[in-house]
N, C-alpha and C. Protein backbone atom coordinates (compact mmCIF):
# COMPACT_ATOMS: atom_id res chain seq x y z
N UNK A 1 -196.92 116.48 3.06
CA UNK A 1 -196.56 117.89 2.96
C UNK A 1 -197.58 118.73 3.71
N UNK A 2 -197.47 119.67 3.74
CA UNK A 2 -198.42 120.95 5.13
C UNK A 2 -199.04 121.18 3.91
N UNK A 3 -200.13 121.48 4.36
CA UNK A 3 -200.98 122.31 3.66
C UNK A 3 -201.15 123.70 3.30
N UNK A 4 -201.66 124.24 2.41
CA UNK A 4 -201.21 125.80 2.24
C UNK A 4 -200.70 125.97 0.84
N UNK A 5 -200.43 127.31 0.09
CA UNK A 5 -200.23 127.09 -1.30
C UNK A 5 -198.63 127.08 -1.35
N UNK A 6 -198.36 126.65 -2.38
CA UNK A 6 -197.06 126.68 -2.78
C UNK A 6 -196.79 127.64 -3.77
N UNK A 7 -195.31 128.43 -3.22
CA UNK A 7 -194.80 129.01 -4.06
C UNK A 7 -193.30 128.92 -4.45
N UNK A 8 -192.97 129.11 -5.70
CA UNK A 8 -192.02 129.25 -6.34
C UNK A 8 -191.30 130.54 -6.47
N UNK A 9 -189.68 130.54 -6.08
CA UNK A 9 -188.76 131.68 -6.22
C UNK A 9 -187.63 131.12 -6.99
N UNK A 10 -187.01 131.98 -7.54
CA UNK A 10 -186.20 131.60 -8.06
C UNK A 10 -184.85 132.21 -7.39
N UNK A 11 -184.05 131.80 -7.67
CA UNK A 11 -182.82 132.14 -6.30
C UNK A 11 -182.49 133.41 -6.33
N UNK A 12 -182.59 134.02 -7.12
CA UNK A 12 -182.35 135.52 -7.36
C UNK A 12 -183.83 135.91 -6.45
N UNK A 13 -184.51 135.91 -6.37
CA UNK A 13 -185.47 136.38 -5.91
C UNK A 13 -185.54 135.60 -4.25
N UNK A 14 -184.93 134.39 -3.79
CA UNK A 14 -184.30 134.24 -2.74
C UNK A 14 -183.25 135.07 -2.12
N UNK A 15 -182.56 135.05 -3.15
CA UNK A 15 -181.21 135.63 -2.17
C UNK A 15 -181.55 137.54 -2.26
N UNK A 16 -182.41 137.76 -2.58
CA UNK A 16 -183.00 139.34 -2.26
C UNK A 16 -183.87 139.59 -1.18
N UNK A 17 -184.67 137.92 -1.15
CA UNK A 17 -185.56 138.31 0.10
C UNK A 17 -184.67 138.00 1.13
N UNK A 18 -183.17 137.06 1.00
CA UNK A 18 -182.43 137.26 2.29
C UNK A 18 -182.15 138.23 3.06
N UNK A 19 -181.32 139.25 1.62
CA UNK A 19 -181.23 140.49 1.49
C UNK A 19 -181.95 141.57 2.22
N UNK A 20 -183.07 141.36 2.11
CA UNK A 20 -184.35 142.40 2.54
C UNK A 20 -184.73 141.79 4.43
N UNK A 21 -184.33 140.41 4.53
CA UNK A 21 -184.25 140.25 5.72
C UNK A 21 -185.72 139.46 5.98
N UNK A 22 -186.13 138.82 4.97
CA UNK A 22 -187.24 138.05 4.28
C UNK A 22 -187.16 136.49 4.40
N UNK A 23 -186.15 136.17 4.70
CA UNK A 23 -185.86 134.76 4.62
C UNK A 23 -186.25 133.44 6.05
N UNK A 24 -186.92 132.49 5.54
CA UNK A 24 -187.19 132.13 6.83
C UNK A 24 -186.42 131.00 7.27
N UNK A 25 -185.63 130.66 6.87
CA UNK A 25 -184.54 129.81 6.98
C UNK A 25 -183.29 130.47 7.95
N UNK A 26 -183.43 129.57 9.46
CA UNK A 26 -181.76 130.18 10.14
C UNK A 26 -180.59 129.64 9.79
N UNK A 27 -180.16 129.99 8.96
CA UNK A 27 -178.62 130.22 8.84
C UNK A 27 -177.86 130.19 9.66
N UNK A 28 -177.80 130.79 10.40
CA UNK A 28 -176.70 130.37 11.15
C UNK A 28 -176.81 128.87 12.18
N UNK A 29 -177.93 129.03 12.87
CA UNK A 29 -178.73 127.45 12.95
C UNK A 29 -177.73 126.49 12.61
N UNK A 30 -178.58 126.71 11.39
CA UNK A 30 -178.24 125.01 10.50
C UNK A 30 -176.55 125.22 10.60
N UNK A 31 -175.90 125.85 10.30
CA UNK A 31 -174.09 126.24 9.92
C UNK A 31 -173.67 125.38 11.44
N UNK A 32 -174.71 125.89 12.34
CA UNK A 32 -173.76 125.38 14.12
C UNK A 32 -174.18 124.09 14.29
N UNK A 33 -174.94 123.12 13.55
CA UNK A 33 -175.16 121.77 13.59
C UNK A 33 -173.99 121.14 12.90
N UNK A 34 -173.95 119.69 13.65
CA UNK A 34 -172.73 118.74 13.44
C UNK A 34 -174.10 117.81 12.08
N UNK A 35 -173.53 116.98 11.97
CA UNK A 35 -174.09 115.97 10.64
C UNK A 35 -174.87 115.14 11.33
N UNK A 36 -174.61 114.70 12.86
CA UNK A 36 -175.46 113.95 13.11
C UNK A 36 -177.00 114.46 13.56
N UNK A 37 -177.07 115.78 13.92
CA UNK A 37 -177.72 116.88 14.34
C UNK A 37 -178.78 116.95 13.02
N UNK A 38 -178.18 117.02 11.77
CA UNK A 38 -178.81 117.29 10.90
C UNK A 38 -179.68 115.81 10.33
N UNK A 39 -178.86 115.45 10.10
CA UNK A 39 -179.76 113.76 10.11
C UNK A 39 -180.53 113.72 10.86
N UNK A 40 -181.03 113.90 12.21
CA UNK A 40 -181.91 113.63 13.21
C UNK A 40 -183.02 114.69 13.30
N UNK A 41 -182.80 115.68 12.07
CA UNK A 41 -183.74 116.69 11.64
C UNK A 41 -184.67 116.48 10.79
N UNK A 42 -184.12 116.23 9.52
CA UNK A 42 -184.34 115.31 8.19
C UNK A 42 -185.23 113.64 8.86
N UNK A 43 -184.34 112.88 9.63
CA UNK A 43 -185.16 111.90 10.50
C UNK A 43 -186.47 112.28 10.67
N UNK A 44 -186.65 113.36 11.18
CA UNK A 44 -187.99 113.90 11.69
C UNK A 44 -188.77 114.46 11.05
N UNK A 45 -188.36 114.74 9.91
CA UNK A 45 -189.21 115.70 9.33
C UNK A 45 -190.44 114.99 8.41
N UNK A 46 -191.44 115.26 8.37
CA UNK A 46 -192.94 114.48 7.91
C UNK A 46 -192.81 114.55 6.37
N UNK A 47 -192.00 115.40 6.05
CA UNK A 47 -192.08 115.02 4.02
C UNK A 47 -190.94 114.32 3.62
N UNK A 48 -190.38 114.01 4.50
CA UNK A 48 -188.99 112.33 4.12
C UNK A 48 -189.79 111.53 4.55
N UNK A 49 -190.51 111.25 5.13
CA UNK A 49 -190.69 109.72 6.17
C UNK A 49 -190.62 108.89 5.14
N UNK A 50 -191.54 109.13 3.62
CA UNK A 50 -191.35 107.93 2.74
C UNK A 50 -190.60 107.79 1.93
N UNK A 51 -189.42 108.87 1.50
CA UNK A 51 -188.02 108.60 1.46
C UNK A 51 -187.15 107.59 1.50
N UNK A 52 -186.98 106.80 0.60
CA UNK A 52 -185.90 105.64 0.87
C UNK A 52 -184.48 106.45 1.72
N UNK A 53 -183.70 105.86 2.71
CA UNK A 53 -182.33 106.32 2.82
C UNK A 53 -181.24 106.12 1.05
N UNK A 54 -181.73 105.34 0.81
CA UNK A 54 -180.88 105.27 -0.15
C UNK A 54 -181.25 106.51 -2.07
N UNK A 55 -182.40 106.92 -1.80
CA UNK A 55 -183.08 107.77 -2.95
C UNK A 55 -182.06 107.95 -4.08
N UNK A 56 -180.96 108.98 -3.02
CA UNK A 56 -180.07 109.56 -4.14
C UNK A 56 -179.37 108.36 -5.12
N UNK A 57 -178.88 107.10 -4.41
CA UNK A 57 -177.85 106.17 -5.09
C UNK A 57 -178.52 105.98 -6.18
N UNK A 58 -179.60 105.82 -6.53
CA UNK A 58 -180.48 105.46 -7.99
C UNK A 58 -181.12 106.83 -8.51
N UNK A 59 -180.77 108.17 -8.02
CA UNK A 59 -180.90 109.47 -9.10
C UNK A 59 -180.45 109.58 -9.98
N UNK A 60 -180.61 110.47 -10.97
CA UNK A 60 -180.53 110.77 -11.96
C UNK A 60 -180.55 111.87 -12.98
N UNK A 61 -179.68 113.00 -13.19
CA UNK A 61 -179.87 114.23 -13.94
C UNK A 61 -180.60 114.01 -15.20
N UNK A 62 -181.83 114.60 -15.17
CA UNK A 62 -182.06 114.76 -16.68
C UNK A 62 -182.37 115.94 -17.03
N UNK A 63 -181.92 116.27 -17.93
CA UNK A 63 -182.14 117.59 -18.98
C UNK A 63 -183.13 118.05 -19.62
N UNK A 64 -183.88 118.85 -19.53
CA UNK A 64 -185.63 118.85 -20.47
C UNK A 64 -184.50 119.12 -22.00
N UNK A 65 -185.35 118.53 -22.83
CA UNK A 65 -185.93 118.58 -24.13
C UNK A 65 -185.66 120.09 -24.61
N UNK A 66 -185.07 120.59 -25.29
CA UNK A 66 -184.95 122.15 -25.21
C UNK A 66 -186.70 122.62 -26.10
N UNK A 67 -187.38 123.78 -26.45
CA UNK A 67 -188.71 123.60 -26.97
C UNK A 67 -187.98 124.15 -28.42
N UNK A 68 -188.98 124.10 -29.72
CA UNK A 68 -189.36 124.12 -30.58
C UNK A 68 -190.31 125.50 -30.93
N UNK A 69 -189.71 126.37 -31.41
CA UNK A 69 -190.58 127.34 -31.80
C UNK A 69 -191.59 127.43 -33.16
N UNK A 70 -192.48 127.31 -33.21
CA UNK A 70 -193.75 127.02 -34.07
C UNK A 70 -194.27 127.59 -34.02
N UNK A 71 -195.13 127.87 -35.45
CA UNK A 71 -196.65 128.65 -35.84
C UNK A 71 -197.31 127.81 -36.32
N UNK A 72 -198.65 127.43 -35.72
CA UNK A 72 -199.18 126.39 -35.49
C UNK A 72 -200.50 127.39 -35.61
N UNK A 73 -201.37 126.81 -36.59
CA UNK A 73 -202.98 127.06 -36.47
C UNK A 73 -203.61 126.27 -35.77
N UNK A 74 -204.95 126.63 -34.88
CA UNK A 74 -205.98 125.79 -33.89
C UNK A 74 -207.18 127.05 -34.43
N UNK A 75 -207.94 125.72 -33.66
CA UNK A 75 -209.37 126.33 -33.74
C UNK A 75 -209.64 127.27 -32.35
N UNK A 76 -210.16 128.60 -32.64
CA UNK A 76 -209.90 129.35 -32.01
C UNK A 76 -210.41 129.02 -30.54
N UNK A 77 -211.58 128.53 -30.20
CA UNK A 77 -212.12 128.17 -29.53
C UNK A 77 -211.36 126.92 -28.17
N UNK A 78 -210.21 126.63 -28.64
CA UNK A 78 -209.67 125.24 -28.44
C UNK A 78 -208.35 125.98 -27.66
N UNK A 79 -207.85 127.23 -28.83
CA UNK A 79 -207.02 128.40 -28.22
C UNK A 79 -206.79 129.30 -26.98
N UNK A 80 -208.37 129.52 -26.86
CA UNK A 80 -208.86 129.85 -26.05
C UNK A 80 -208.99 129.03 -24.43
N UNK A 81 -209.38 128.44 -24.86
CA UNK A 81 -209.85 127.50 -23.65
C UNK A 81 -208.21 127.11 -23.25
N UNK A 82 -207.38 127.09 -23.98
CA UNK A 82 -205.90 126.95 -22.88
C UNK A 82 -205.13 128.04 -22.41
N UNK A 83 -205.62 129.24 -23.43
CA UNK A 83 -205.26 130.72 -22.68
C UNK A 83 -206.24 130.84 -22.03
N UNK A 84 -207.19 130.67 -21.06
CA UNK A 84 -208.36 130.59 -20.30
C UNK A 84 -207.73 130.63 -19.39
N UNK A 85 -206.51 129.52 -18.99
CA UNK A 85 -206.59 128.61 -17.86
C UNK A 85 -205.16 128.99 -17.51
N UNK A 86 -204.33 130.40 -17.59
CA UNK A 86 -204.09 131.42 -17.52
C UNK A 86 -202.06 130.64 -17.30
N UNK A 87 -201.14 131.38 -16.99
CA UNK A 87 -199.63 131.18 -16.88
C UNK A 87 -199.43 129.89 -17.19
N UNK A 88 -198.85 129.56 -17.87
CA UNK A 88 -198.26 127.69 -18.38
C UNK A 88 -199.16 127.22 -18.66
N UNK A 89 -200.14 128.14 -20.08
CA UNK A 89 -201.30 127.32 -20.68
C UNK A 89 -200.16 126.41 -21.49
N UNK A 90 -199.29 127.08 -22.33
CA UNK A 90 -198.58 126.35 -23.49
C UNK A 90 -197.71 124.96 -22.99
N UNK A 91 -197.08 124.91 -21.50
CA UNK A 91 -196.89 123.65 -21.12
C UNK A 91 -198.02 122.77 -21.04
N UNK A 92 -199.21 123.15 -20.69
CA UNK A 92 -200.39 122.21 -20.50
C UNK A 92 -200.52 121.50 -22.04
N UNK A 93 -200.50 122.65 -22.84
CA UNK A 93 -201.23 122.22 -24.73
C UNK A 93 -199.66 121.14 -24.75
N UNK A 94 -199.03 121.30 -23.97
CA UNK A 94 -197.62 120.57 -24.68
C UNK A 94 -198.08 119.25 -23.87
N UNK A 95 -198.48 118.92 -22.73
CA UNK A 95 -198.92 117.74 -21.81
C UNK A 95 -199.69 117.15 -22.54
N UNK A 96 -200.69 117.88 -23.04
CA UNK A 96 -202.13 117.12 -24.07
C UNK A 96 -201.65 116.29 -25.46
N UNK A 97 -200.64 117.28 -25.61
CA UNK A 97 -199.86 116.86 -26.97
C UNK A 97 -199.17 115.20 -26.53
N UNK A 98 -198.02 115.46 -25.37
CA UNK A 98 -197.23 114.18 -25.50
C UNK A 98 -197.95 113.31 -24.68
N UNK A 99 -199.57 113.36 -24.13
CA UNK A 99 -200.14 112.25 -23.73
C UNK A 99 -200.76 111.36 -24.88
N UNK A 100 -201.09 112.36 -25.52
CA UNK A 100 -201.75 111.79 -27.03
C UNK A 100 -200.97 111.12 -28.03
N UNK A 101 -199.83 111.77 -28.03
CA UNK A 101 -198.52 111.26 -28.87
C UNK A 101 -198.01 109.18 -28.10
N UNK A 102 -198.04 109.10 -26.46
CA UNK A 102 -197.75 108.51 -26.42
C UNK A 102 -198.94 107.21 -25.96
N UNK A 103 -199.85 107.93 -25.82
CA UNK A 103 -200.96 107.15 -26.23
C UNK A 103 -201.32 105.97 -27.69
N UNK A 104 -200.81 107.08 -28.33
CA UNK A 104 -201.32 106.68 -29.69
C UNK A 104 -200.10 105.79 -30.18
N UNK A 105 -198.85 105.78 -29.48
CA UNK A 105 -197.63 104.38 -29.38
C UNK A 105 -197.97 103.23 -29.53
N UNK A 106 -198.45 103.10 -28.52
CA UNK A 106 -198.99 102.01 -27.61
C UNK A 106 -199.67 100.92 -28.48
């Protein structure tokens, strides 16, 4: 992958920056390519190379887990230190949780 940060939009916030004339994707481009055109793009491109051709035949939809709303006491200090570490502390405390959970399986 290129280097540089990554960011996340969500399509509503895509299809506004189309809107706004923000978008860096040509459209019309890609629309005037035939299939073999496009394959020989994808071919080339440096974040497939290790791509099986076959990826999709063994995909798979999965669904997250819907969450659990809880009031849960911690030690404040412990609280802290994952609101510290600022947007998607509570997915992280949830990572710590089901590493430990499946740790402790085993």
């Amino acid at each position: 992958m290129s280097e540089g940060t990554t960011k996340r939009f969500s399509v509503a916030e895509l299809r506004e920056r189309r809107r706004r004339g923000e978008s860096q994707t040509d459209v019309a481009k890609l629309r005037s390519m035939d299939e073999s055109q496009l394959e020989a793009r994808i071919a080339a491109d440096p974040d497939w190379r290790d791509v099986p051709a076959d990826w999709h035949t063994k995909a798979e939809a999965v669904m997250p887990r819907p969450k659990v709303p809880v009031s849960l006491r911690l030690d404040a200090d412990v609280l802290e230190y994952f609101r510290s570490q600022g947007q998607g502390w509570q997915t992280r405390m949830n990572a710590v949780l089901r590493a430990y959970t499946e740790a402790s399986r085993r």
